[in-house]
Protein backbone atom coordinates (compact mmCIF):
# COMPACT_ATOMS: atom_id res chain seq x y z
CA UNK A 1 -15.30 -17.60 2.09
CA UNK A 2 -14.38 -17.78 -1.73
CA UNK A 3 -17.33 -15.87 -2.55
CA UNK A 4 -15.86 -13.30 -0.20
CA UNK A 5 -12.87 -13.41 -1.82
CA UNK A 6 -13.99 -12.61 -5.22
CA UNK A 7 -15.55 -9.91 -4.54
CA UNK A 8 -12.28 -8.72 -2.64
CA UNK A 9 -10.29 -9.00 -5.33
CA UNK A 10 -13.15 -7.93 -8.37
CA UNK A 11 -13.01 -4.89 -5.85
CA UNK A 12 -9.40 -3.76 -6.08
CA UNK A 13 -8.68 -4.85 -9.33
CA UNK A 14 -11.41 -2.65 -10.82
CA UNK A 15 -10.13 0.14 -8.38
CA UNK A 16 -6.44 -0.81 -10.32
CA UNK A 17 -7.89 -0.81 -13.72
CA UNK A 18 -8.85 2.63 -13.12
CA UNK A 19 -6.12 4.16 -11.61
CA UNK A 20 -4.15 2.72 -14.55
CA UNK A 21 -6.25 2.68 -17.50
CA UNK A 22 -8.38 6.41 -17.26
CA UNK A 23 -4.99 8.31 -16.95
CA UNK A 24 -3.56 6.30 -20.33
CA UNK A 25 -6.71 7.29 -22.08
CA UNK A 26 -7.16 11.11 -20.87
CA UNK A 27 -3.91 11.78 -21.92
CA UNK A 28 -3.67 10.01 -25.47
CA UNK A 29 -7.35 10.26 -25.92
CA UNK A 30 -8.12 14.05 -25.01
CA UNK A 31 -6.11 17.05 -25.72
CA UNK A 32 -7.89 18.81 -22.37
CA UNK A 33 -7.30 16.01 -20.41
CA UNK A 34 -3.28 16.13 -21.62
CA UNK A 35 -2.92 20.13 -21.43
CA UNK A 36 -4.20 20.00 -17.98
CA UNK A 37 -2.94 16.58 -17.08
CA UNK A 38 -0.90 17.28 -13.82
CA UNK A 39 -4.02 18.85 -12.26
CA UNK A 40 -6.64 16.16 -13.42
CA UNK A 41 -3.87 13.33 -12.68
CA UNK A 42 -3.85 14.94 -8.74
CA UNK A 43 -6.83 15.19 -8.67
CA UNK A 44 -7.71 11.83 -9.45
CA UNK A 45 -5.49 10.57 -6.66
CA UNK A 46 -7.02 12.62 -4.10
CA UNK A 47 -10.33 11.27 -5.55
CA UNK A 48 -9.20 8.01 -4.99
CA UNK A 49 -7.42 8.34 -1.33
CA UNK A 50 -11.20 10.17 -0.13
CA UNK A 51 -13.38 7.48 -1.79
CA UNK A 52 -10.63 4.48 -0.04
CA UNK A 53 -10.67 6.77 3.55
CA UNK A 54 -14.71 6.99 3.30
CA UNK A 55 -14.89 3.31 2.60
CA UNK A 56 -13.01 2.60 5.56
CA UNK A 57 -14.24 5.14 7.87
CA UNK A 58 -17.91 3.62 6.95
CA UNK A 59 -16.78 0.02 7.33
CA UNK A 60 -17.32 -1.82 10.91
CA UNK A 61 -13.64 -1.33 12.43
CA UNK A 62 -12.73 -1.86 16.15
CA UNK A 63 -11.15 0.64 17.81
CA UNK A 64 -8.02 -2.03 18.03
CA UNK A 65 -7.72 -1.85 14.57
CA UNK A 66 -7.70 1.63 14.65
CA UNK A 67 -5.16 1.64 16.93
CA UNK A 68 -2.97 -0.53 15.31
CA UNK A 69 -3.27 1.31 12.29
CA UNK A 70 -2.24 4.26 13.44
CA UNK A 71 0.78 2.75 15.57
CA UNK A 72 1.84 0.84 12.82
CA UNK A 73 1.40 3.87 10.39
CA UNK A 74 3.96 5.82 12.65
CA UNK A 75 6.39 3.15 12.93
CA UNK A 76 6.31 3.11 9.06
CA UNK A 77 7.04 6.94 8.83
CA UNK A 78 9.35 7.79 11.42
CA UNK A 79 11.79 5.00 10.32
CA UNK A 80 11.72 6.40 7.23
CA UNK A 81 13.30 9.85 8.83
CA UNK A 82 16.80 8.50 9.70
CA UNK A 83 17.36 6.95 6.42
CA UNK A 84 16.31 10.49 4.61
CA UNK A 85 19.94 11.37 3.86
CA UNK A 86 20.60 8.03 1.65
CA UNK A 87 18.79 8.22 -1.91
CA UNK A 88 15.85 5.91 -1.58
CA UNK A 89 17.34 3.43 1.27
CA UNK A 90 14.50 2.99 3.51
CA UNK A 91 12.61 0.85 6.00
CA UNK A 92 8.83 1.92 5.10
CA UNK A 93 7.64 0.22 2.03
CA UNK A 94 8.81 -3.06 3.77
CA UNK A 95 7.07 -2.26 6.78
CA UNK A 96 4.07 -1.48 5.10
CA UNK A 97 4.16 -4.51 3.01
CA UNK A 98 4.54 -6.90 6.13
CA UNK A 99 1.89 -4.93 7.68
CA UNK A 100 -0.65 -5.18 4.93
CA UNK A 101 0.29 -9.09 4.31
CA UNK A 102 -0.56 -9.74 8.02
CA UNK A 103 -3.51 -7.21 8.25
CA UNK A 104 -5.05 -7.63 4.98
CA UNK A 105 -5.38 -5.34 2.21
CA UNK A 106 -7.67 -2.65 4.38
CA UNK A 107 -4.97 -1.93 6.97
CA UNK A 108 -2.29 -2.11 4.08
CA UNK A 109 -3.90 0.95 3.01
CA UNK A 110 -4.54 2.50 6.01
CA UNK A 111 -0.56 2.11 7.09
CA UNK A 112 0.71 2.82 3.87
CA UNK A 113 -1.12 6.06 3.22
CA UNK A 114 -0.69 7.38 7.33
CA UNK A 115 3.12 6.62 6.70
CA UNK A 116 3.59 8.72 4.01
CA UNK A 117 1.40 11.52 5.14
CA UNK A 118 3.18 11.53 8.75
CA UNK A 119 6.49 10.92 7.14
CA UNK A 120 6.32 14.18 5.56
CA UNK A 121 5.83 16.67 8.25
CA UNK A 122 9.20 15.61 8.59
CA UNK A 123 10.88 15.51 5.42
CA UNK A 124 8.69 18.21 3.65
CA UNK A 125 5.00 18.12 2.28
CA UNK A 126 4.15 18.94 -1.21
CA UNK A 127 2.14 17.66 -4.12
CA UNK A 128 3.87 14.31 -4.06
CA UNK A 129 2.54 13.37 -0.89
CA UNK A 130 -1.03 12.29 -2.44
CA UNK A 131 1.17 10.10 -4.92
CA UNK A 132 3.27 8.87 -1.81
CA UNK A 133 0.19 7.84 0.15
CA UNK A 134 -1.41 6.57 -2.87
CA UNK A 135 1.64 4.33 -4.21
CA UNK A 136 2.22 2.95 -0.33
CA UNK A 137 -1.42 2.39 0.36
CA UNK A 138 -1.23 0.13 -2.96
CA UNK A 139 2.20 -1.42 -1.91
CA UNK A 140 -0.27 -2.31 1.84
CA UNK A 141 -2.81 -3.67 -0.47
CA UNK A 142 -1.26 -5.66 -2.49
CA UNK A 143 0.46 -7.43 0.29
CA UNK A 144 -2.80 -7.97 1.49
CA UNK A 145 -4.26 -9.80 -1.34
CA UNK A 146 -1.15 -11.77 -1.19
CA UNK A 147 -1.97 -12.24 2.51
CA UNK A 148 -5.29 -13.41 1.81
CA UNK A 149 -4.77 -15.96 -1.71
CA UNK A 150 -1.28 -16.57 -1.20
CA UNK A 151 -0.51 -16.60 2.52
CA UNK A 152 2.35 -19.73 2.58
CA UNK A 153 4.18 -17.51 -0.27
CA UNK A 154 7.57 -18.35 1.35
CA UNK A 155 10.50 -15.95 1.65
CA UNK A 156 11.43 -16.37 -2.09
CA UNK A 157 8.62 -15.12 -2.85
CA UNK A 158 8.45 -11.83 -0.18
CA UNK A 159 11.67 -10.60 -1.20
CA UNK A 160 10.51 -10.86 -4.94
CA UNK A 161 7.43 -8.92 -3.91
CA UNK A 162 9.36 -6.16 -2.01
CA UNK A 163 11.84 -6.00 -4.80
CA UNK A 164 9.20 -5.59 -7.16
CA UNK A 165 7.40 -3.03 -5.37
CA UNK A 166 10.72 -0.81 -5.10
CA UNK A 167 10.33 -0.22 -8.83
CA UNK A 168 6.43 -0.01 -8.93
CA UNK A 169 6.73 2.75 -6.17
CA UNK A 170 8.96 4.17 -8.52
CA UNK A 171 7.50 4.26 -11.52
CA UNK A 172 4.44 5.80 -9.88
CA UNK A 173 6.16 8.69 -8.42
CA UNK A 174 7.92 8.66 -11.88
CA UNK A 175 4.18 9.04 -12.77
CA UNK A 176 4.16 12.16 -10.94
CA UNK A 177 7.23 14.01 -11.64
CA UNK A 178 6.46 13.42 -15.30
CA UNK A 179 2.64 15.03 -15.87
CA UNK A 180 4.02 17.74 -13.47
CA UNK A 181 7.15 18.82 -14.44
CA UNK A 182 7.85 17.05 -18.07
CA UNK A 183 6.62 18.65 -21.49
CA UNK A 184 5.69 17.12 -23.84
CA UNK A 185 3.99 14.09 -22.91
CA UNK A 186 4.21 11.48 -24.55
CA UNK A 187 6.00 7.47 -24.24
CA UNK A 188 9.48 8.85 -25.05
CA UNK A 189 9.54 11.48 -22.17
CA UNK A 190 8.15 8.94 -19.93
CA UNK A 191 10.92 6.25 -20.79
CA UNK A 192 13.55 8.67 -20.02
CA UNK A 193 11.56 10.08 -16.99
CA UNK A 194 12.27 6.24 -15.78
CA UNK A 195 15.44 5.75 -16.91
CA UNK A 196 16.65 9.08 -15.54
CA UNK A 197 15.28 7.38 -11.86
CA UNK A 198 16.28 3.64 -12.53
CA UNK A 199 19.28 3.67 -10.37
CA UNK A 200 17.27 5.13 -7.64
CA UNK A 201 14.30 2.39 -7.77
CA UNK A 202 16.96 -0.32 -7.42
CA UNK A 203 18.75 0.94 -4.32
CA UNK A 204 14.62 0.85 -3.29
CA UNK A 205 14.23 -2.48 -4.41
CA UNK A 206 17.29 -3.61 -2.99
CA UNK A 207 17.16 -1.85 0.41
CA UNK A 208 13.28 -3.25 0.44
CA UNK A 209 15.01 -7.18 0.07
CA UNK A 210 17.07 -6.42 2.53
CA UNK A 211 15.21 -5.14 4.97
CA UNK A 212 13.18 -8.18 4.54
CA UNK A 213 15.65 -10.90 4.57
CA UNK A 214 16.73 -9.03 8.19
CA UNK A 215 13.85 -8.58 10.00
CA UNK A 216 10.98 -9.72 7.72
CA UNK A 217 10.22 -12.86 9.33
CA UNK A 218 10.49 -12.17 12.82
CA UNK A 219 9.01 -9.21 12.54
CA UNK A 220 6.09 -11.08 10.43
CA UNK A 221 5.80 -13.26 13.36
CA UNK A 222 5.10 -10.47 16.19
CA UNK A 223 2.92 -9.26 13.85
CA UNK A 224 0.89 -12.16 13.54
CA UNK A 225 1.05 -13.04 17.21
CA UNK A 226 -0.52 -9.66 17.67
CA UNK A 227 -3.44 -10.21 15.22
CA UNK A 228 -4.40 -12.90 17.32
CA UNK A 229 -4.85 -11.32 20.39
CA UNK A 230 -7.14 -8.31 18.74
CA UNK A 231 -9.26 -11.59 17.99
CA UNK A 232 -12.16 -13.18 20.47
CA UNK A 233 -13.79 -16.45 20.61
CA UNK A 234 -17.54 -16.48 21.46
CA UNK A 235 -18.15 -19.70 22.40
CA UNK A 236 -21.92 -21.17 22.18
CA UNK A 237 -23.55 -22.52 26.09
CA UNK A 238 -23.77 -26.74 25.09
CA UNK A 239 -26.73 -26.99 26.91
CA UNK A 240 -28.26 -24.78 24.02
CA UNK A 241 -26.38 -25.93 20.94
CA UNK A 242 -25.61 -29.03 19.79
CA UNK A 243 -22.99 -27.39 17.14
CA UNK A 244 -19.22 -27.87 19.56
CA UNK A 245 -17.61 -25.67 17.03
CA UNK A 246 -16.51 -21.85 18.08
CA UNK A 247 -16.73 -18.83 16.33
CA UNK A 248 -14.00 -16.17 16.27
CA UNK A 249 -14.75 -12.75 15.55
CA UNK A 250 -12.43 -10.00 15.51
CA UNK A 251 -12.40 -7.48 18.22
């Protein structure tokens, strides 16, 4: 089980160190990689999003799962529709979170990334939806791992973790708007990229606490009640085993 874990988290972190560290050193490192950034910075993410969908596509998943993905995926993205008229007050990223802390960091993806994707046939596609699906699925993930190594966190520490993640969403869309649309690049036009969109990551952050301190927990619970039922026990015949003990497996 800790072995498990290790790799787990060895898994995503190098998949983090990536998505963070190549971008700072094509674009102070490389005067291609900076001319071009806002193509090789989208492309990158779509890189990423394939390489996370093939990994999961190839990986043993029950058809429940896949179900509850996708419902929970839709749930994510059409609550996000009513609230598109207030700047940056939404349901989604908490919903994703809570779904990826009960689901673990797989189906945080999954739900983040569907919820942004589906979200936008409503509200408008465009080259910020890779970033959207991207910076969700990692909100999901996160929440997993926190699921996984931290699952008595408390609700201190889940509103901390959706307020933080109303900035990091944020400052990764801040990510896009500034290799895309900002000239020249460099630390100053990124600090004022952020600044320009602070006010707008804390209604996020805020909305996201609020959200939780509301429905979080009871919506945590169903949640969990419903992970259990996708679950089976297999129980060994005594007559042929000595070992009392059951397995569970998921469904």
């Amino acid at each position: 089980m800790l072995r498990a874990k290790s790799n787990l988290l060895l898994r995503w972190g190098l998949f983090l160190t990536l998505v963070v560290g190549l971008p700072a050193v094509m674009i102070w490192g490389n005067s291609l990689f900076a001319r071009y950034w806002a193509l090789f910075a989208t492309g990158m993410v779509c890189a990423a999003l394939f390489s996370l969908y093939l990994r999961f596509e190839q990986s043993p998943v029950s058809t429940r799962e896949i179900g509850v993905i996708a419902v929970l995926g839709m749930i994510a993205a059409i609550s996000r529709v009513p609230f598109a008229a207030l700047p940056n007050i939404q349901p989604a990223t908490f919903m994703v979170i809570a779904s990826g802390f009960v689901f673990g960091p797989r189906a945080g993806f999954m739900v983040g990334s569907t919820a942004a994707v589906v979200s936008n046939f409503f509200l408008g596609q465009g080259p910020w939806t890779p970033w959207q699906m991207l910076a969700w699925g990692l909100a999901g993930t996160t929440a997993g791992l926190i699921g996984v190594f931290h699952p008595r966190i408390g609700r201190a520490g889940m509103v901390s973790f959706n307020l933080l993640w109303g900035y990091l969403f944020g400052w990764l869309m801040n990510l896009w708007f500034w290799t895309a649309l900002i000239h020249p690049l460099n630390w100053n036009s990124f600090l004022v990229t952020c600044a320009a969109g602070f006010w707008f990551d804390t209604l996020h952050a805020l909305s996201n606490a609020g959200f939780y301190l509301v429905f979080g927990p009871k919506l945590i619970k169903v949640l969990k009640r419903f992970r259990q039922k996708l679950q089976y026990t297999l129980v060994e015949n005594p007559a042929n085993s000595t070992n009392d003990k059951a397995d569970t497996f998921p469904a």
